[in-house]
Protein backbone atom coordinates (compact mmCIF):
# COMPACT_ATOMS: atom_id res chain seq x y z
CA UNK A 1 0.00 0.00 0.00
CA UNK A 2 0.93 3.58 -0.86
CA UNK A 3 -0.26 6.33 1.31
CA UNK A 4 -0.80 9.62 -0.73
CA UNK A 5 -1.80 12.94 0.84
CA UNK A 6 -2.35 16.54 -0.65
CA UNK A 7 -4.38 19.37 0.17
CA UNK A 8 -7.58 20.25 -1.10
CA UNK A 9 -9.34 23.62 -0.56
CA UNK A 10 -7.22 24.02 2.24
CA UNK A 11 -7.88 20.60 3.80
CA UNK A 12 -5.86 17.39 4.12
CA UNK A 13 -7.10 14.43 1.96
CA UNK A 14 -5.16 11.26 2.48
CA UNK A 15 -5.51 8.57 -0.51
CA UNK A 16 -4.28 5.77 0.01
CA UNK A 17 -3.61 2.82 -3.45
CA UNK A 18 -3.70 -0.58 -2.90
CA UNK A 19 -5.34 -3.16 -0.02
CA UNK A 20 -5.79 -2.09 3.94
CA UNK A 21 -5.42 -4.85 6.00
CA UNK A 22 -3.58 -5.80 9.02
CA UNK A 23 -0.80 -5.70 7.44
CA UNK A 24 -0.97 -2.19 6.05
CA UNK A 25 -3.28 -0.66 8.73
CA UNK A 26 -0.69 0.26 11.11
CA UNK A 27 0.63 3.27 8.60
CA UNK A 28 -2.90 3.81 6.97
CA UNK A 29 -3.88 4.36 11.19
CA UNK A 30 -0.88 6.34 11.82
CA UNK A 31 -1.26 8.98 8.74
CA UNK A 32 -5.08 9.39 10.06
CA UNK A 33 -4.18 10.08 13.39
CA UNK A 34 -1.63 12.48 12.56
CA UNK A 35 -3.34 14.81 10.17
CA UNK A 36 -7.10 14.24 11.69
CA UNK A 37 -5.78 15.68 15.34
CA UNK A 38 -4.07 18.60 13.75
CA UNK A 39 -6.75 19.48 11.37
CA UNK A 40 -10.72 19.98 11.84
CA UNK A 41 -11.45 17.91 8.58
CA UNK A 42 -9.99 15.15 6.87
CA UNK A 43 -11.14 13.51 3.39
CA UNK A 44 -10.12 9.93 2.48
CA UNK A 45 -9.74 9.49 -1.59
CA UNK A 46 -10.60 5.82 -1.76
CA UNK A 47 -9.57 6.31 -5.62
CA UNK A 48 -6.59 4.15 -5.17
CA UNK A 49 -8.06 1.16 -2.63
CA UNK A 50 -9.12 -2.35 -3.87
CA UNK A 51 -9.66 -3.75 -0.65
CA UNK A 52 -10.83 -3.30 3.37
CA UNK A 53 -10.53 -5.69 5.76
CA UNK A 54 -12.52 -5.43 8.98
CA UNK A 55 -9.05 -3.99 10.03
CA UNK A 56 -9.62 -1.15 7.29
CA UNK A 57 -12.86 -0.55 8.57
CA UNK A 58 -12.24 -0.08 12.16
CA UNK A 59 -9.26 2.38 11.85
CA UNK A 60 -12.14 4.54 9.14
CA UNK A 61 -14.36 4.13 12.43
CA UNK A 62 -11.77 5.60 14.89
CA UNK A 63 -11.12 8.06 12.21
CA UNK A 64 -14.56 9.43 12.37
CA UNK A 65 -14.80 8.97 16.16
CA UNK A 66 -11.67 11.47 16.04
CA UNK A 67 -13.36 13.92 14.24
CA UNK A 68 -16.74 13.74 15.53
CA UNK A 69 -16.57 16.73 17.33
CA UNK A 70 -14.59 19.16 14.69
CA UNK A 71 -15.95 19.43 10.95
CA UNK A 72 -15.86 15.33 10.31
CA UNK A 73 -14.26 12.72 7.61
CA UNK A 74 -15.34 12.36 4.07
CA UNK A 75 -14.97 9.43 1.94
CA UNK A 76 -14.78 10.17 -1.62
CA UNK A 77 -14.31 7.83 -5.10
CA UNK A 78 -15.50 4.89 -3.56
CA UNK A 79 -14.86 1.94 -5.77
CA UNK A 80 -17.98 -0.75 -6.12
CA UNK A 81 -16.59 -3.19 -4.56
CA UNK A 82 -15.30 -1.84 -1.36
CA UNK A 83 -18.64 -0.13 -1.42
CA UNK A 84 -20.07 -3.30 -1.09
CA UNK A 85 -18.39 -4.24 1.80
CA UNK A 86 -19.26 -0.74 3.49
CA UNK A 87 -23.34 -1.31 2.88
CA UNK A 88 -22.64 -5.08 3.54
CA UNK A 89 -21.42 -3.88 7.56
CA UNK A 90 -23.78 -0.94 7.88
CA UNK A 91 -20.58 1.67 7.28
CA UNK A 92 -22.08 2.98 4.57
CA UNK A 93 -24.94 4.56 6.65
CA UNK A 94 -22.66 5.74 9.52
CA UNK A 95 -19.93 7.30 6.98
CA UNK A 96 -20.11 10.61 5.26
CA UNK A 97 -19.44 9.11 1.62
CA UNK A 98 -19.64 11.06 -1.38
C-alpha cells in the first residue's frame, strides 16, 4: 500500500492505493491520526483502494470517532466493490461518503 496525501481547498485528503489490512493498517492508522488531530477535517480518496478488511474498517471508524466533534471525515471515489463491503457492515450509513 501507498499512502498519498495533498491538500484540497485548504484541507488534508489522504488517498491511500492498494489493499488495507492488518498488514498495512498500522501506517494507513498512523497517517489518520496524525493529520485528523491537527486538522478539523480530513477527506479519504478511496480512488486508489481495492480492498478493506474489517481492520480497514475499524481504523475509518476511529477516524470518524476522532473527528466527531470538529468538521468530520469524508470518503470520496468509492470503488464498487469496497462499497459493497461498506453497505454489507452498515458503514455505509454511519460514513459521510460522497
Amino acid at each position: 500500500m501507498t499512502i498519498n496525501v495533498y491538500e484540497e481547498n485548504g484541507a488534508p485528503v489522504i488517498a491511500p492505493e492498494g489493499k488495507i489490512d492488518h498488514v498495512t493498517v498500522e501506517e494507513f492508522e498512523s497517517k489518520i491520526n496524525e493529520l485528523g488531530s491537527k486538522n478539523d477535517s480530513l477527506t479519504l480518496d478511496m480512488a486508489g483502494v481495492e480492498y478493506v478488511s474489517s481492520a480497514a474498517l475499524r481504523a475509518i471508524l476511529n477516524a470518524n470517532d476522532l473527528l466527531e466533534d470538529k468538521n468530520g471525515l469524508v470518503l470520496k471515489n468509492v470503488n464498487k466493490k469496497v462499497m459493497e463491503i461498506f453497505n454489507i457492515t452498515g458503514f455505509a450509513d454511519y460514513l459521510n461518503i460522497r
